[in-house]
PDB file of N, CA and C in Angstrom:
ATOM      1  N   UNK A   1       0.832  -1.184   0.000  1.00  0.00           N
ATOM      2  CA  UNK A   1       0.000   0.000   0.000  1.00  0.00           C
ATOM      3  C   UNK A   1       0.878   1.249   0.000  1.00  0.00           C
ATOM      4  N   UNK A   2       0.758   2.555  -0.752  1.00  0.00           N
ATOM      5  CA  UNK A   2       0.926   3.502  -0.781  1.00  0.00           C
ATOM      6  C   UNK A   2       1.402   4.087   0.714  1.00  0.00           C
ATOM      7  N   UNK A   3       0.070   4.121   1.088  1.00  0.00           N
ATOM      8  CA  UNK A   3       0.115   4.879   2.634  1.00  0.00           C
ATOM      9  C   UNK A   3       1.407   4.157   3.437  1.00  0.00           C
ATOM     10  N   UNK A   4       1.846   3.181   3.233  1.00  0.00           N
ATOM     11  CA  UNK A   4       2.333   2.834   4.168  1.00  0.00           C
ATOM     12  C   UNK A   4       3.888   2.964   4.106  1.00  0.00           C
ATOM     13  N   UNK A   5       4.019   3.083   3.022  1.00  0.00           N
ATOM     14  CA  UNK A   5       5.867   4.222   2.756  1.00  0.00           C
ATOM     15  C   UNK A   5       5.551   5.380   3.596  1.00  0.00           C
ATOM     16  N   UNK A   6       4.572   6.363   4.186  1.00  0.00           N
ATOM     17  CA  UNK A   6       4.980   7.483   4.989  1.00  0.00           C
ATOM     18  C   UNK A   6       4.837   7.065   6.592  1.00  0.00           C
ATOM     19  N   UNK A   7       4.155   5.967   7.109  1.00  0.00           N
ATOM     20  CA  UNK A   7       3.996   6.013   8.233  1.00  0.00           C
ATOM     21  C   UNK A   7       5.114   4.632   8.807  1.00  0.00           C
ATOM     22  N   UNK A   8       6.081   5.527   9.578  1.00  0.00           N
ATOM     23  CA  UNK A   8       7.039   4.206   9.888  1.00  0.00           C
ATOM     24  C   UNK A   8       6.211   4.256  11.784  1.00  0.00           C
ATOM     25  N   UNK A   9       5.596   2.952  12.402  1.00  0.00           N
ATOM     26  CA  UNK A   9       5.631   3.133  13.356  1.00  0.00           C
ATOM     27  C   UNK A   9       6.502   3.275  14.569  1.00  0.00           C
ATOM     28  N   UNK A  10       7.640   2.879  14.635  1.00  0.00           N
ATOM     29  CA  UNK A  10       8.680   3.076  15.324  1.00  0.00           C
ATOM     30  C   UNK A  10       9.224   4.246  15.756  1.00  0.00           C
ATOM     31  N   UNK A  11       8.964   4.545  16.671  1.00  0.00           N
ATOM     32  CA  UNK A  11       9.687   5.892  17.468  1.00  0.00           C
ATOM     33  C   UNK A  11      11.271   5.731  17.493  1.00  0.00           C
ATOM     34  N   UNK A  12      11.325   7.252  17.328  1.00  0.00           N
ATOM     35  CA  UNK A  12      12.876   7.072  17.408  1.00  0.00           C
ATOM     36  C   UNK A  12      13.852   6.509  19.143  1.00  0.00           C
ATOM     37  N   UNK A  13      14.958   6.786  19.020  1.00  0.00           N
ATOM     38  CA  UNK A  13      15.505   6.776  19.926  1.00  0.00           C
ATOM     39  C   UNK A  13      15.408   6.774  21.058  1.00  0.00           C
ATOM     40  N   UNK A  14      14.437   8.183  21.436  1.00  0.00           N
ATOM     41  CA  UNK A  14      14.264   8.918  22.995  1.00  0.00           C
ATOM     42  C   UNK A  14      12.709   8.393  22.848  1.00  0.00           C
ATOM     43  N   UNK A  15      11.923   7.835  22.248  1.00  0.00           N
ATOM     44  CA  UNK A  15      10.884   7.463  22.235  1.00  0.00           C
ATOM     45  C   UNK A  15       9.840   8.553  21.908  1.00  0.00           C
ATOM     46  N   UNK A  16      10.288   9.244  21.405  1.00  0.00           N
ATOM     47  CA  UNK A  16       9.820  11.231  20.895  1.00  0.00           C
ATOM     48  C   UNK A  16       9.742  10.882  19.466  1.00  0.00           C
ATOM     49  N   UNK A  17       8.527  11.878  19.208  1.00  0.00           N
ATOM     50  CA  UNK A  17       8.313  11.639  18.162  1.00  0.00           C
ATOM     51  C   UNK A  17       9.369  12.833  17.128  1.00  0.00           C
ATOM     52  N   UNK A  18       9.760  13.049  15.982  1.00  0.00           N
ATOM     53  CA  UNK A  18      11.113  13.305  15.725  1.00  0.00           C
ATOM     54  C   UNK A  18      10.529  14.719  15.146  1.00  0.00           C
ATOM     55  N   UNK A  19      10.533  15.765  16.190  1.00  0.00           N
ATOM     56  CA  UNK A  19      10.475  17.063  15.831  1.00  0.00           C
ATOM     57  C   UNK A  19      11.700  17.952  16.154  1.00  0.00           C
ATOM     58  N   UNK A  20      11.333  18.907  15.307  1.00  0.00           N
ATOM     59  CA  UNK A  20      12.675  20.108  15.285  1.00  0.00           C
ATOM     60  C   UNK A  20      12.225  21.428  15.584  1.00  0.00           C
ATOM     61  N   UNK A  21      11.575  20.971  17.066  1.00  0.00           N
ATOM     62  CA  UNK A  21      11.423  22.094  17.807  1.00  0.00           C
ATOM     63  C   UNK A  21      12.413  23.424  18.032  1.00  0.00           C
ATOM     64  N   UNK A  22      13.310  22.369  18.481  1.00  0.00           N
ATOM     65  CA  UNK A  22      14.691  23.324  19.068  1.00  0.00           C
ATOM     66  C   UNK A  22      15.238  23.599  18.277  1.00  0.00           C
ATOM     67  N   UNK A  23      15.271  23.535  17.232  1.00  0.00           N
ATOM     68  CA  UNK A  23      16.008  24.225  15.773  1.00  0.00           C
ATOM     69  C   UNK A  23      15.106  25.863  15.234  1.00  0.00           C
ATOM     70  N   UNK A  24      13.496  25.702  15.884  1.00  0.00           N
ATOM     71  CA  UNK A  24      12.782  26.945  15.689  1.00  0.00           C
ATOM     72  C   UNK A  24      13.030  28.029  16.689  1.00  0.00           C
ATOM     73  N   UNK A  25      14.069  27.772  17.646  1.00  0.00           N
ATOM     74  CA  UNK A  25      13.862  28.917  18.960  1.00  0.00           C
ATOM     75  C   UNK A  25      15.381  29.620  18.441  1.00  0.00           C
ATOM     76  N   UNK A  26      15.114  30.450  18.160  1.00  0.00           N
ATOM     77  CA  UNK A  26      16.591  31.399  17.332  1.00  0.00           C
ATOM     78  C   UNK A  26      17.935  31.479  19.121  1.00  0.00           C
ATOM     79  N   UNK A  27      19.156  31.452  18.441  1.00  0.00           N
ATOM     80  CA  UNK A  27      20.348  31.110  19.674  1.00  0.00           C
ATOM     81  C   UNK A  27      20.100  32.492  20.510  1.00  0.00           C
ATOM     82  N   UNK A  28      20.215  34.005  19.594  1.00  0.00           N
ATOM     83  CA  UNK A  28      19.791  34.715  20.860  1.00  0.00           C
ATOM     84  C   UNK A  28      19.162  35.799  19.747  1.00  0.00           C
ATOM     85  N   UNK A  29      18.813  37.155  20.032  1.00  0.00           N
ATOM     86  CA  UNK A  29      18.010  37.937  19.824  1.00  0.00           C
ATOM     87  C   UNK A  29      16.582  38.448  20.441  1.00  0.00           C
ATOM     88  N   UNK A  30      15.520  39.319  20.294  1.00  0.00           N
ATOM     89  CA  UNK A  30      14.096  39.938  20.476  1.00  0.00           C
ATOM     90  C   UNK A  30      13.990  38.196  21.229  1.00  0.00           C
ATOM     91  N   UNK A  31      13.202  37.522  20.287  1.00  0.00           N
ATOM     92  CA  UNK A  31      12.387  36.444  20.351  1.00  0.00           C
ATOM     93  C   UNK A  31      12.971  35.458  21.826  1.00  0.00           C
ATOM     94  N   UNK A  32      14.394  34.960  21.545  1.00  0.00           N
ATOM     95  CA  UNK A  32      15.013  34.363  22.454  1.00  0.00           C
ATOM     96  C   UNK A  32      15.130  34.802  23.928  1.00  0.00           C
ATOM     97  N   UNK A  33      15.128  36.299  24.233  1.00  0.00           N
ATOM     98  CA  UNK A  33      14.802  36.837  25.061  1.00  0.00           C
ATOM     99  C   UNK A  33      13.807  36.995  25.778  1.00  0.00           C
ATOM    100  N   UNK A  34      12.483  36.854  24.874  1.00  0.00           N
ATOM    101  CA  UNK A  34      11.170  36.880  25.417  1.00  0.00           C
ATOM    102  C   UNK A  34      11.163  35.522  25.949  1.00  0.00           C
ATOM    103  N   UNK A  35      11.098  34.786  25.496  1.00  0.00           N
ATOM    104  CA  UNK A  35      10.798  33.131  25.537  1.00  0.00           C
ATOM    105  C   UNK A  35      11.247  32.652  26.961  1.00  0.00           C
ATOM    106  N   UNK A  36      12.874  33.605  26.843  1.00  0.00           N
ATOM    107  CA  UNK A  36      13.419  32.597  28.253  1.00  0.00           C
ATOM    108  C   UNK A  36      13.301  33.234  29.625  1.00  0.00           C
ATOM    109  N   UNK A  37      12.368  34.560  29.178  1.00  0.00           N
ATOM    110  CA  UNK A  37      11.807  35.956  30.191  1.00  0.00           C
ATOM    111  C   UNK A  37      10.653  35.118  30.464  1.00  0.00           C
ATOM    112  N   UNK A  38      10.146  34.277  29.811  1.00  0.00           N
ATOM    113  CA  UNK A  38       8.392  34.301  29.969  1.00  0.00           C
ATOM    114  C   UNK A  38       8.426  32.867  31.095  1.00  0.00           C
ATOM    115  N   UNK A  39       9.490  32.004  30.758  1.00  0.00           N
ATOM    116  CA  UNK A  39       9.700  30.745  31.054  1.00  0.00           C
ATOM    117  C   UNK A  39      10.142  31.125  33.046  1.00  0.00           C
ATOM    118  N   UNK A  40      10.650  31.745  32.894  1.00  0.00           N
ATOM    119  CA  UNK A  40      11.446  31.960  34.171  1.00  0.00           C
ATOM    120  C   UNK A  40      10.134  32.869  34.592  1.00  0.00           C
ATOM    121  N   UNK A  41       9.505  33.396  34.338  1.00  0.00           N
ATOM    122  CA  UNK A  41       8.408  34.277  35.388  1.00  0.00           C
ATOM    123  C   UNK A  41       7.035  33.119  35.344  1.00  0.00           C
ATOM    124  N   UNK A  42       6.785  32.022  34.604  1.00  0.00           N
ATOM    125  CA  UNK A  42       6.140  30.623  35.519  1.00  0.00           C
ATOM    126  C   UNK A  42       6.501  30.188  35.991  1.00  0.00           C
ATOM    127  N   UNK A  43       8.255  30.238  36.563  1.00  0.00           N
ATOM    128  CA  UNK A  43       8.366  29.487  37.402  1.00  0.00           C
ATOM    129  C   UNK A  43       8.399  30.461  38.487  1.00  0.00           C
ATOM    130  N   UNK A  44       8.268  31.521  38.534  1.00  0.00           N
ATOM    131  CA  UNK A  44       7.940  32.718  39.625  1.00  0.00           C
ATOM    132  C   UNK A  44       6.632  32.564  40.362  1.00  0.00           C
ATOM    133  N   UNK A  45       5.828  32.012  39.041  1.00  0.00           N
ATOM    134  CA  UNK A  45       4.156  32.104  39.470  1.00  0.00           C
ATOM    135  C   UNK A  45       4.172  30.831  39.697  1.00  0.00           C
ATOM    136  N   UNK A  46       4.460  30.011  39.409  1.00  0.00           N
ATOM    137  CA  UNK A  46       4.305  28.079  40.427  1.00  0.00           C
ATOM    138  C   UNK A  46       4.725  28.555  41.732  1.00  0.00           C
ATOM    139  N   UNK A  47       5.902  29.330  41.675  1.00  0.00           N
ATOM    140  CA  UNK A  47       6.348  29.464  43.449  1.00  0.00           C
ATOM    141  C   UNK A  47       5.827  30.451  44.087  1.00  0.00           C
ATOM    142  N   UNK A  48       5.430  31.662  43.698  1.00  0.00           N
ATOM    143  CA  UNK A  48       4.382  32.264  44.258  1.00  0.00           C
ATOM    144  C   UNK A  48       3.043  31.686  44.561  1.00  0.00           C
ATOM    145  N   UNK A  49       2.746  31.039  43.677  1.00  0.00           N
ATOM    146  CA  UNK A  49       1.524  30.192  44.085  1.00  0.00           C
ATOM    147  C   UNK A  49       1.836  29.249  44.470  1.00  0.00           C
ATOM    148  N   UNK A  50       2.563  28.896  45.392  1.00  0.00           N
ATOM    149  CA  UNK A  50       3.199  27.233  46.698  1.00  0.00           C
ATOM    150  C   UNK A  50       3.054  28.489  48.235  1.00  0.00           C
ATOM    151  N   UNK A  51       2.751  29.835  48.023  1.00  0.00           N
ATOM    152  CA  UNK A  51       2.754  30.274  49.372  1.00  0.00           C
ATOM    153  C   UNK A  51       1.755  30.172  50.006  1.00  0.00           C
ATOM    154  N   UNK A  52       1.592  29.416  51.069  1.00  0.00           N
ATOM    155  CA  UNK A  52       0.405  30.072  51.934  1.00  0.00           C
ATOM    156  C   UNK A  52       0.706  29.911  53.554  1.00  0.00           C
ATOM    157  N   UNK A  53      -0.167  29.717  53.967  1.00  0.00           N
ATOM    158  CA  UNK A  53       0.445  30.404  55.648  1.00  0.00           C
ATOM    159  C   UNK A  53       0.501  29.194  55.902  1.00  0.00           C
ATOM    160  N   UNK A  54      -0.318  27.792  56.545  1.00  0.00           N
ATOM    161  CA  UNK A  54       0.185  26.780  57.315  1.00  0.00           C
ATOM    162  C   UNK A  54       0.324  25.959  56.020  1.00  0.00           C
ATOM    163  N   UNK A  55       1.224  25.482  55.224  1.00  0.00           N
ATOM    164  CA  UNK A  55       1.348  23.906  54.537  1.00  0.00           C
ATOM    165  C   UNK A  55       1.778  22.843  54.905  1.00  0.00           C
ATOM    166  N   UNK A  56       1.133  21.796  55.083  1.00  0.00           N
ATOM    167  CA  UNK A  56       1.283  20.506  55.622  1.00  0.00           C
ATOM    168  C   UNK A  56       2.606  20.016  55.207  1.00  0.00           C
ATOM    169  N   UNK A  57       3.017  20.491  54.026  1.00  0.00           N
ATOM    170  CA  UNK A  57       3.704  19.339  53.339  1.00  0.00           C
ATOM    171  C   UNK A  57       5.263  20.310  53.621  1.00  0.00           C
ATOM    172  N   UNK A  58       5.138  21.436  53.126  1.00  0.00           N
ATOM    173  CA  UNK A  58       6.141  22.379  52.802  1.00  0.00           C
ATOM    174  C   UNK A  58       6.436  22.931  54.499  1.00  0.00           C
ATOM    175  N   UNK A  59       8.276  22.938  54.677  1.00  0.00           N
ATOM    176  CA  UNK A  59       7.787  24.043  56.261  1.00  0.00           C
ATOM    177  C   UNK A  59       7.941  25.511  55.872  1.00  0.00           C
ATOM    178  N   UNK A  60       7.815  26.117  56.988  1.00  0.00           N
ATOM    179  CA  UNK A  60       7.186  27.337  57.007  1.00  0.00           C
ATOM    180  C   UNK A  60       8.735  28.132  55.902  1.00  0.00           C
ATOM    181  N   UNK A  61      10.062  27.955  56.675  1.00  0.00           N
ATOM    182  CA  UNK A  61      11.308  28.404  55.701  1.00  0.00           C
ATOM    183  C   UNK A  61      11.467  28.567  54.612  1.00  0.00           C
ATOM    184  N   UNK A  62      11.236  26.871  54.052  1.00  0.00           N
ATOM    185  CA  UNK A  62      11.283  26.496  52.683  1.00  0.00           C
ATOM    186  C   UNK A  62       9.829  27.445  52.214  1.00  0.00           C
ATOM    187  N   UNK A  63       8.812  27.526  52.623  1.00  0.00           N
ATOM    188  CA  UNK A  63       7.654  28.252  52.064  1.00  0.00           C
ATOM    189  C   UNK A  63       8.510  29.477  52.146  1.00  0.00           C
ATOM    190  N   UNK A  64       8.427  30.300  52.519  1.00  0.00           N
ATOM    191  CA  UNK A  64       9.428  31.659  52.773  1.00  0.00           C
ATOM    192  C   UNK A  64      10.538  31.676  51.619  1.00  0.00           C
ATOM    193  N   UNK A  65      11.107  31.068  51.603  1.00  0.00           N
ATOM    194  CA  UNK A  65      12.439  31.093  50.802  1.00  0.00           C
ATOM    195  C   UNK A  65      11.530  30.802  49.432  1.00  0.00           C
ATOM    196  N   UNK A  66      10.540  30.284  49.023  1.00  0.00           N
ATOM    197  CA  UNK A  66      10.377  29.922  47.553  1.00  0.00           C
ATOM    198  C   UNK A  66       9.692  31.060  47.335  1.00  0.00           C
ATOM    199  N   UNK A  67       8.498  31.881  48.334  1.00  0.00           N
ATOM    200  CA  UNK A  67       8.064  33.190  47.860  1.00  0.00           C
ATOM    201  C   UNK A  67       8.978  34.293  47.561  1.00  0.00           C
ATOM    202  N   UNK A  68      10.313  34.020  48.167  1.00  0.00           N
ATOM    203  CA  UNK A  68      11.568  34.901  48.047  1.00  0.00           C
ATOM    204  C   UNK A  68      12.470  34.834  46.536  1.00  0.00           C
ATOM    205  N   UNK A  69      12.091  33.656  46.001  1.00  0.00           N
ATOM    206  CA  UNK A  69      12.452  33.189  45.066  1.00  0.00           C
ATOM    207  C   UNK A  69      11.691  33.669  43.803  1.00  0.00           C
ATOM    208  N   UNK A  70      10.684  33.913  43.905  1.00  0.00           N
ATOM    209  CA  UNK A  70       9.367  34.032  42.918  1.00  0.00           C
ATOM    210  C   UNK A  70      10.162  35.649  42.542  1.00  0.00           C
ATOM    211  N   UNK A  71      10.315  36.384  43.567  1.00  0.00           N
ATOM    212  CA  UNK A  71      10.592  37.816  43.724  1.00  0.00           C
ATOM    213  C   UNK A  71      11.709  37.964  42.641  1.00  0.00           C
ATOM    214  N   UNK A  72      13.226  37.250  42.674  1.00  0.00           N
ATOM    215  CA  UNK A  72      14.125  37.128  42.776  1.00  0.00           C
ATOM    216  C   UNK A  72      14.011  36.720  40.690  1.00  0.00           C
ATOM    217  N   UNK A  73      13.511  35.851  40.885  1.00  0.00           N
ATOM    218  CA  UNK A  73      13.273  35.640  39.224  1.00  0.00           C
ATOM    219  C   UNK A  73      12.444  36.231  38.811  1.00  0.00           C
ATOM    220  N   UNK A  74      11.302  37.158  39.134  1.00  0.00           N
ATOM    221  CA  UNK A  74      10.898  38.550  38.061  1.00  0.00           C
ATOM    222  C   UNK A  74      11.772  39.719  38.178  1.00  0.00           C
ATOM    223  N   UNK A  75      12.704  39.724  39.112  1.00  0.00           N
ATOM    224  CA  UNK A  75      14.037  40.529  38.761  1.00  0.00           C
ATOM    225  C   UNK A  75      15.061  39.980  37.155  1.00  0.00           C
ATOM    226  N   UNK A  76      15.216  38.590  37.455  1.00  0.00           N
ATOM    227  CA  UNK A  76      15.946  38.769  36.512  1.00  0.00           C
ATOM    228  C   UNK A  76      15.321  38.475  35.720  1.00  0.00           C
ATOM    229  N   UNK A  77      14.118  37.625  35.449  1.00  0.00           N
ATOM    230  CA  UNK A  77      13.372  38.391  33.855  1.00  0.00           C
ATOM    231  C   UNK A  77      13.135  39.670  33.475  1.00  0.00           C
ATOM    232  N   UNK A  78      13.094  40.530  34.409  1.00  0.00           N
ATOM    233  CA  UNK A  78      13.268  41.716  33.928  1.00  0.00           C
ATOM    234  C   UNK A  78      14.191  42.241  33.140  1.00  0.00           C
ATOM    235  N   UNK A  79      15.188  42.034  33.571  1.00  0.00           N
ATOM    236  CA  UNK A  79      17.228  42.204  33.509  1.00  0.00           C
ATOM    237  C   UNK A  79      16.766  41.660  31.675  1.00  0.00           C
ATOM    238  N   UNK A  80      16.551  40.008  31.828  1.00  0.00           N
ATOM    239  CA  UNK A  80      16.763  39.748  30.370  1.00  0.00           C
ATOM    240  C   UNK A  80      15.556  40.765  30.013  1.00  0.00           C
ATOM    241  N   UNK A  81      14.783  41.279  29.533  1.00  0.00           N
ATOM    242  CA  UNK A  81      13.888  41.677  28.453  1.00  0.00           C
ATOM    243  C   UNK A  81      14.729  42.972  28.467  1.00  0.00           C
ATOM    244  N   UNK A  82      15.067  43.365  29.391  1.00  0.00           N
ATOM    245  CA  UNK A  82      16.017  45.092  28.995  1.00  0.00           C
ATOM    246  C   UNK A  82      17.433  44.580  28.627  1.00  0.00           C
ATOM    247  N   UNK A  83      17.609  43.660  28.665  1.00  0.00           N
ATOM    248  CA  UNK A  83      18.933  43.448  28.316  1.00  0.00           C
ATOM    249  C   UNK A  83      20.256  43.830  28.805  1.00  0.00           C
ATOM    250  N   UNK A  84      19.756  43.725  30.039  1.00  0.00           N
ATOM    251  CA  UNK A  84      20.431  44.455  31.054  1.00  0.00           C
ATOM    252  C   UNK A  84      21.104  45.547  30.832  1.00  0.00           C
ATOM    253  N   UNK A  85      20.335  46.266  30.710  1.00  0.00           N
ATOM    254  CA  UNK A  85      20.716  48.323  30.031  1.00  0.00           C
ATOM    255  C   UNK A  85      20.503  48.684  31.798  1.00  0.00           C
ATOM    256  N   UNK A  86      20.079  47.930  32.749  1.00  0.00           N
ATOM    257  CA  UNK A  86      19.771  49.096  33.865  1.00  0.00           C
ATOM    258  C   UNK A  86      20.901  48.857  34.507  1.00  0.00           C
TER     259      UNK A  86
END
């Protein structure tokens, strides 16, 4: 059958299917800057959002220190989108 020269079922290697994602994110410039600004301020907002006053799981420090953290990386996403001009 025709169809069946395009569909090889076998995954590659890493068991991923074989995209060239990382070949579309340019090494640096505008774009590269935004991307790795935007990436680093969710991980601001996952750890801002892990604060709350009693957590069972988390102690009170480690809660403290990760809301300190949240702070700490919308600083330096900031830094990257200005490009550190300040």
């Amino acid at each position: 059958m025709p169809e069946d020269i395009f569909y090889d079922p076998t995954p590659d290697v890493h068991g991923l299917p074989d995209l060239q994602v990382a070949a579309m994110i340019p090494r640096k410039g505008w774009l590269r800057r935004q991307l790795e600004s935007a990436l680093i301020l969710l991980a601001a907002w996952i750890l801002g959002g892990r604060n709350v006053t009693r957590s069972p799981v988390v102690s009170r420090r480690d809660n403290n220190e990760m809301f300190e953290m949240g702070w700490e990386l919308r600083a330096i996403a900031r830094r990257i989108r200005k490009q550190y001009s300040e």
